[in-house]
Protein backbone atom coordinates (compact mmCIF):
# COMPACT_ATOMS: atom_id res chain seq x y z
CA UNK A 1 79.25 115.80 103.20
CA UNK A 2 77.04 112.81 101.23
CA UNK A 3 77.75 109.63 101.60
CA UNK A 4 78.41 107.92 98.12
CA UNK A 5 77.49 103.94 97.13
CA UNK A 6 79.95 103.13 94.25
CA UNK A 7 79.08 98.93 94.72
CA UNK A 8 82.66 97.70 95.73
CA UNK A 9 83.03 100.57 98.27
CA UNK A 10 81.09 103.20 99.64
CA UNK A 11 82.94 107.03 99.72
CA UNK A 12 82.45 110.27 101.19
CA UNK A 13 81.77 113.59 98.99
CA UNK A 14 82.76 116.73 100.50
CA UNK A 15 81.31 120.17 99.22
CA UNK A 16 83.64 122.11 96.72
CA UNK A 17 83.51 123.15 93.61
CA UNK A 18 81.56 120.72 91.44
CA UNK A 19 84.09 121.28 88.48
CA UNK A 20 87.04 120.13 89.83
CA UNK A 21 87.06 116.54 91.97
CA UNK A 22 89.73 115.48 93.68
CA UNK A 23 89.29 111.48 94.18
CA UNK A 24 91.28 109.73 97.10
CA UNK A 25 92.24 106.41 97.01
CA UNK A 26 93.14 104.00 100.20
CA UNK A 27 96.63 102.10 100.68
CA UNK A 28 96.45 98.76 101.36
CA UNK A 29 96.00 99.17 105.46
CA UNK A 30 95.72 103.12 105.34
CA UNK A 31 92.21 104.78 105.05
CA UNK A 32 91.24 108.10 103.43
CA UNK A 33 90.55 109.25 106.96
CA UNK A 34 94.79 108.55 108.48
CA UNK A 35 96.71 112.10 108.17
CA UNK A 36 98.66 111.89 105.00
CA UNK A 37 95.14 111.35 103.32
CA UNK A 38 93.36 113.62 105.47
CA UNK A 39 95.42 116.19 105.29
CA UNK A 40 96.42 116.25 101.55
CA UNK A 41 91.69 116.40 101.44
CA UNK A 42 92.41 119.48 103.11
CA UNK A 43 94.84 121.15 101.14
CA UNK A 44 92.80 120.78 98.07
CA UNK A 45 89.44 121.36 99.42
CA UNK A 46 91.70 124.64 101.12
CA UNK A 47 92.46 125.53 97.00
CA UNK A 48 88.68 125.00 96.06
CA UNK A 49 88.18 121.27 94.55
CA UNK A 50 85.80 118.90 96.10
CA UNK A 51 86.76 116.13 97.32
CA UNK A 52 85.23 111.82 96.68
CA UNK A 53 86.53 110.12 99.18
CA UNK A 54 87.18 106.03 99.28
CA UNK A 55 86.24 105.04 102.42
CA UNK A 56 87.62 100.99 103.23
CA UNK A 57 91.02 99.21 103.18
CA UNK A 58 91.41 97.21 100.55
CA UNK A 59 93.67 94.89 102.52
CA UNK A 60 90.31 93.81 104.09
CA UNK A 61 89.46 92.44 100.60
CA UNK A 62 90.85 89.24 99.36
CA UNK A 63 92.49 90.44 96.57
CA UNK A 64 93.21 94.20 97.39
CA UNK A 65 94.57 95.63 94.10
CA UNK A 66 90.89 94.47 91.93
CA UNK A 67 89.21 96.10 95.22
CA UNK A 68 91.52 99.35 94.61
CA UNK A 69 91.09 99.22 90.60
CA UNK A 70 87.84 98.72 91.53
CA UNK A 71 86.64 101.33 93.98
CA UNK A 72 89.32 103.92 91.82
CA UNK A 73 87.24 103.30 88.37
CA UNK A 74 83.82 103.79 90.16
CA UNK A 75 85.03 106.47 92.25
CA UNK A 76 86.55 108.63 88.51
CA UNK A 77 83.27 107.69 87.16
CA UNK A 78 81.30 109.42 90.09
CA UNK A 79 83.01 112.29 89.48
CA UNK A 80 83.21 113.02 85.66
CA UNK A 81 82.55 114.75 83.92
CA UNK A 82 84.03 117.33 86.64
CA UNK A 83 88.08 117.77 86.10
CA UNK A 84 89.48 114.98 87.97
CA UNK A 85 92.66 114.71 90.23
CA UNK A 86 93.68 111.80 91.80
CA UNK A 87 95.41 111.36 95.42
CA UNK A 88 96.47 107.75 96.37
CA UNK A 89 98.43 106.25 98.52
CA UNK A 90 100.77 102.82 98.39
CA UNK A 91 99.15 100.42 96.68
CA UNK A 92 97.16 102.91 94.76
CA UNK A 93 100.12 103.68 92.96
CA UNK A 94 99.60 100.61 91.38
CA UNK A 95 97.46 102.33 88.93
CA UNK A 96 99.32 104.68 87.98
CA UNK A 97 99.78 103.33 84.47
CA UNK A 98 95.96 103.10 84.35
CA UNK A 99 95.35 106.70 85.94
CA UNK A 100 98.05 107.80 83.32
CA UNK A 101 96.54 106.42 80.46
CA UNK A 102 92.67 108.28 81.46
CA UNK A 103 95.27 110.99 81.20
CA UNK A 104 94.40 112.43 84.99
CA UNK A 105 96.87 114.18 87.02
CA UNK A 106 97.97 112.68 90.03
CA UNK A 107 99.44 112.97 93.84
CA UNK A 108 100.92 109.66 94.54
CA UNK A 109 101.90 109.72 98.17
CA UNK A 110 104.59 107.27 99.53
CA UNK A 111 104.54 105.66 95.61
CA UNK A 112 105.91 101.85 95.45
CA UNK A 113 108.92 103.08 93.24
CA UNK A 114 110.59 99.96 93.95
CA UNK A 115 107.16 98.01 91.52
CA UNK A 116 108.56 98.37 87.62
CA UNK A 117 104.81 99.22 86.37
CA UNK A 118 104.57 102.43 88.62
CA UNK A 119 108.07 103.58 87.37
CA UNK A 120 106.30 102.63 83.73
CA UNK A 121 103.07 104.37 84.90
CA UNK A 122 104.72 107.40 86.14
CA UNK A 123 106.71 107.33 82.63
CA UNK A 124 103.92 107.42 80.47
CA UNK A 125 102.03 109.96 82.35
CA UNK A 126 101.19 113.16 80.07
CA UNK A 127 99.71 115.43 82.65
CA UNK A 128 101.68 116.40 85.63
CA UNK A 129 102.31 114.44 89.19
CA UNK A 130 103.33 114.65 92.68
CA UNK A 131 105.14 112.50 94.37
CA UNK A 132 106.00 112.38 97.97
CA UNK A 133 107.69 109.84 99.97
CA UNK A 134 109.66 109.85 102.71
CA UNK A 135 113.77 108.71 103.06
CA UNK A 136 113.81 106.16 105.89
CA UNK A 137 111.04 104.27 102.97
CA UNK A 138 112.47 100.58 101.64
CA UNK A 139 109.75 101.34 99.09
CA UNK A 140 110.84 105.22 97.93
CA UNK A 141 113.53 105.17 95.45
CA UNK A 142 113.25 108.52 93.41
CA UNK A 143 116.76 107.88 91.26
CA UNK A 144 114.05 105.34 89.53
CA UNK A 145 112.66 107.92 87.64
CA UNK A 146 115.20 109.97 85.74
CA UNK A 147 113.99 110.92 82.81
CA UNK A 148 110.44 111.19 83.84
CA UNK A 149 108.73 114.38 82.45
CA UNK A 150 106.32 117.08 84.96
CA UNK A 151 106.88 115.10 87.99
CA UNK A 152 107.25 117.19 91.29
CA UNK A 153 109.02 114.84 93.59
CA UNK A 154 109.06 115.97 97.38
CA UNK A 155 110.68 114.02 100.20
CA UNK A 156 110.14 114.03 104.08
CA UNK A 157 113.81 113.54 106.03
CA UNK A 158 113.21 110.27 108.02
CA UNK A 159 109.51 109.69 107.51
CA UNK A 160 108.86 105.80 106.56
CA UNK A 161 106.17 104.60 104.89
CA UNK A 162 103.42 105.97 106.55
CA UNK A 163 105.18 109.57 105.81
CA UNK A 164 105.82 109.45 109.93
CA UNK A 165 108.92 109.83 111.66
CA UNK A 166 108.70 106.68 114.31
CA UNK A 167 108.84 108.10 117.85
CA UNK A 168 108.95 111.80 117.11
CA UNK A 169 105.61 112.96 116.33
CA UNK A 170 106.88 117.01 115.69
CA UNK A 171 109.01 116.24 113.28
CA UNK A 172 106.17 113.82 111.77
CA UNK A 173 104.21 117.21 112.01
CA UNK A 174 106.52 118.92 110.11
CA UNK A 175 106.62 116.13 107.26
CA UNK A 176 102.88 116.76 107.09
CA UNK A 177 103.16 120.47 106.76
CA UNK A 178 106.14 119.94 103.78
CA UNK A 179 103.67 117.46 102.40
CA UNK A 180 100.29 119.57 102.65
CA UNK A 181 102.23 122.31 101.31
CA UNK A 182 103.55 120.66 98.36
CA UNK A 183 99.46 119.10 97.67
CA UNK A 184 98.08 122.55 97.80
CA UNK A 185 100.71 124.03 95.79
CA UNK A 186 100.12 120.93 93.24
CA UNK A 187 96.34 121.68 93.28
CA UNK A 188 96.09 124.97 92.47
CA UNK A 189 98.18 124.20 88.46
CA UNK A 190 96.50 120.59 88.29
């Protein structure tokens, strides 16, 4: 591991191969380092890719979507010219029309499909995506995206939006195992 000054945010680079980066991005009140995040690190770094890692909240920042555009530019920039692939959570799905139009591949986890310019992000996107959400989430609303082209969608039964299953922390287990599965499976055709 080296720890990585990008100016709005500092980030974590784990060893892996050099060609092949996978960049995580916060949610607004959800660090690189919660288990969703963690363990979707894993499942890449488990198929080969190294790994930048955002360390921060942005919901610590007065305005937390220029911190996240922020951190997310510096953070792709780090790691080019290396093969980038980019795992955010929440708010980070904010970019998706911005991380679709660098043309990068993405793992949006618990997406704000409910926020019209993800749905138009998503849309747009001409490399391939993951999304994965969970069904007790206000904010998950796959039927948004019919018609959307090479997007995997996977959903956790009963996990809100911190892809947890309030009170029952072996089926929150499981979730993470469906989810992990579905990243490493993502990573090794990204």
């Amino acid at each position: 591991m080296e720890r990585v000054d990008l100016g709005p945010c500092r980030a974590i680079r784990h060893e892996g191969d050099a060609d092949r980066v996978a960049v995580l991005l916060p949610g607004q009140f959800y660090p690189t380092r919660a288990p969703a995040l963690w363990f979707a690190r894993e499942a890449v770094m488990a198929r080969g890719w190294s790994a930048l890692e955002v360390l921060g909240e942005p919901g610590e920042h007065e305005d937390p979507l220029t911190w996240e555009r922020w951190c997310a530019e510096r953070a792709i920039e780090a790691a080019s010219p290396a093969r980038v692939l980019v795992i955010g959570k929440s708010l980070a799905s904010l970019l998706a029309v911005e991380i679709s139009d660098r043309d990068l591949p993405a793992v949006w986890l618990t997406p704000l499909l409910n926020e019209p310019s993800v749905i138009d992000g998503l849309a747009r996107a001409r490399r391939p995506a993951l999304l994965v959400g969970g069904s007790a989430d206000p904010t998950w609303r796959p039927n948004a995206l019919r018609g959307a082209r090479d997007i995997e969608v996977v959903e956790v039964p009963g996990a809100d939006h911190a892809l947890e299953v309030p009170g029952d922390p072996v089926t929150s287990l499981a979730g993470l195992r469906q989810m992990t599965d579905a990243v490493m499976r993502f990573a090794e055709r990204a």
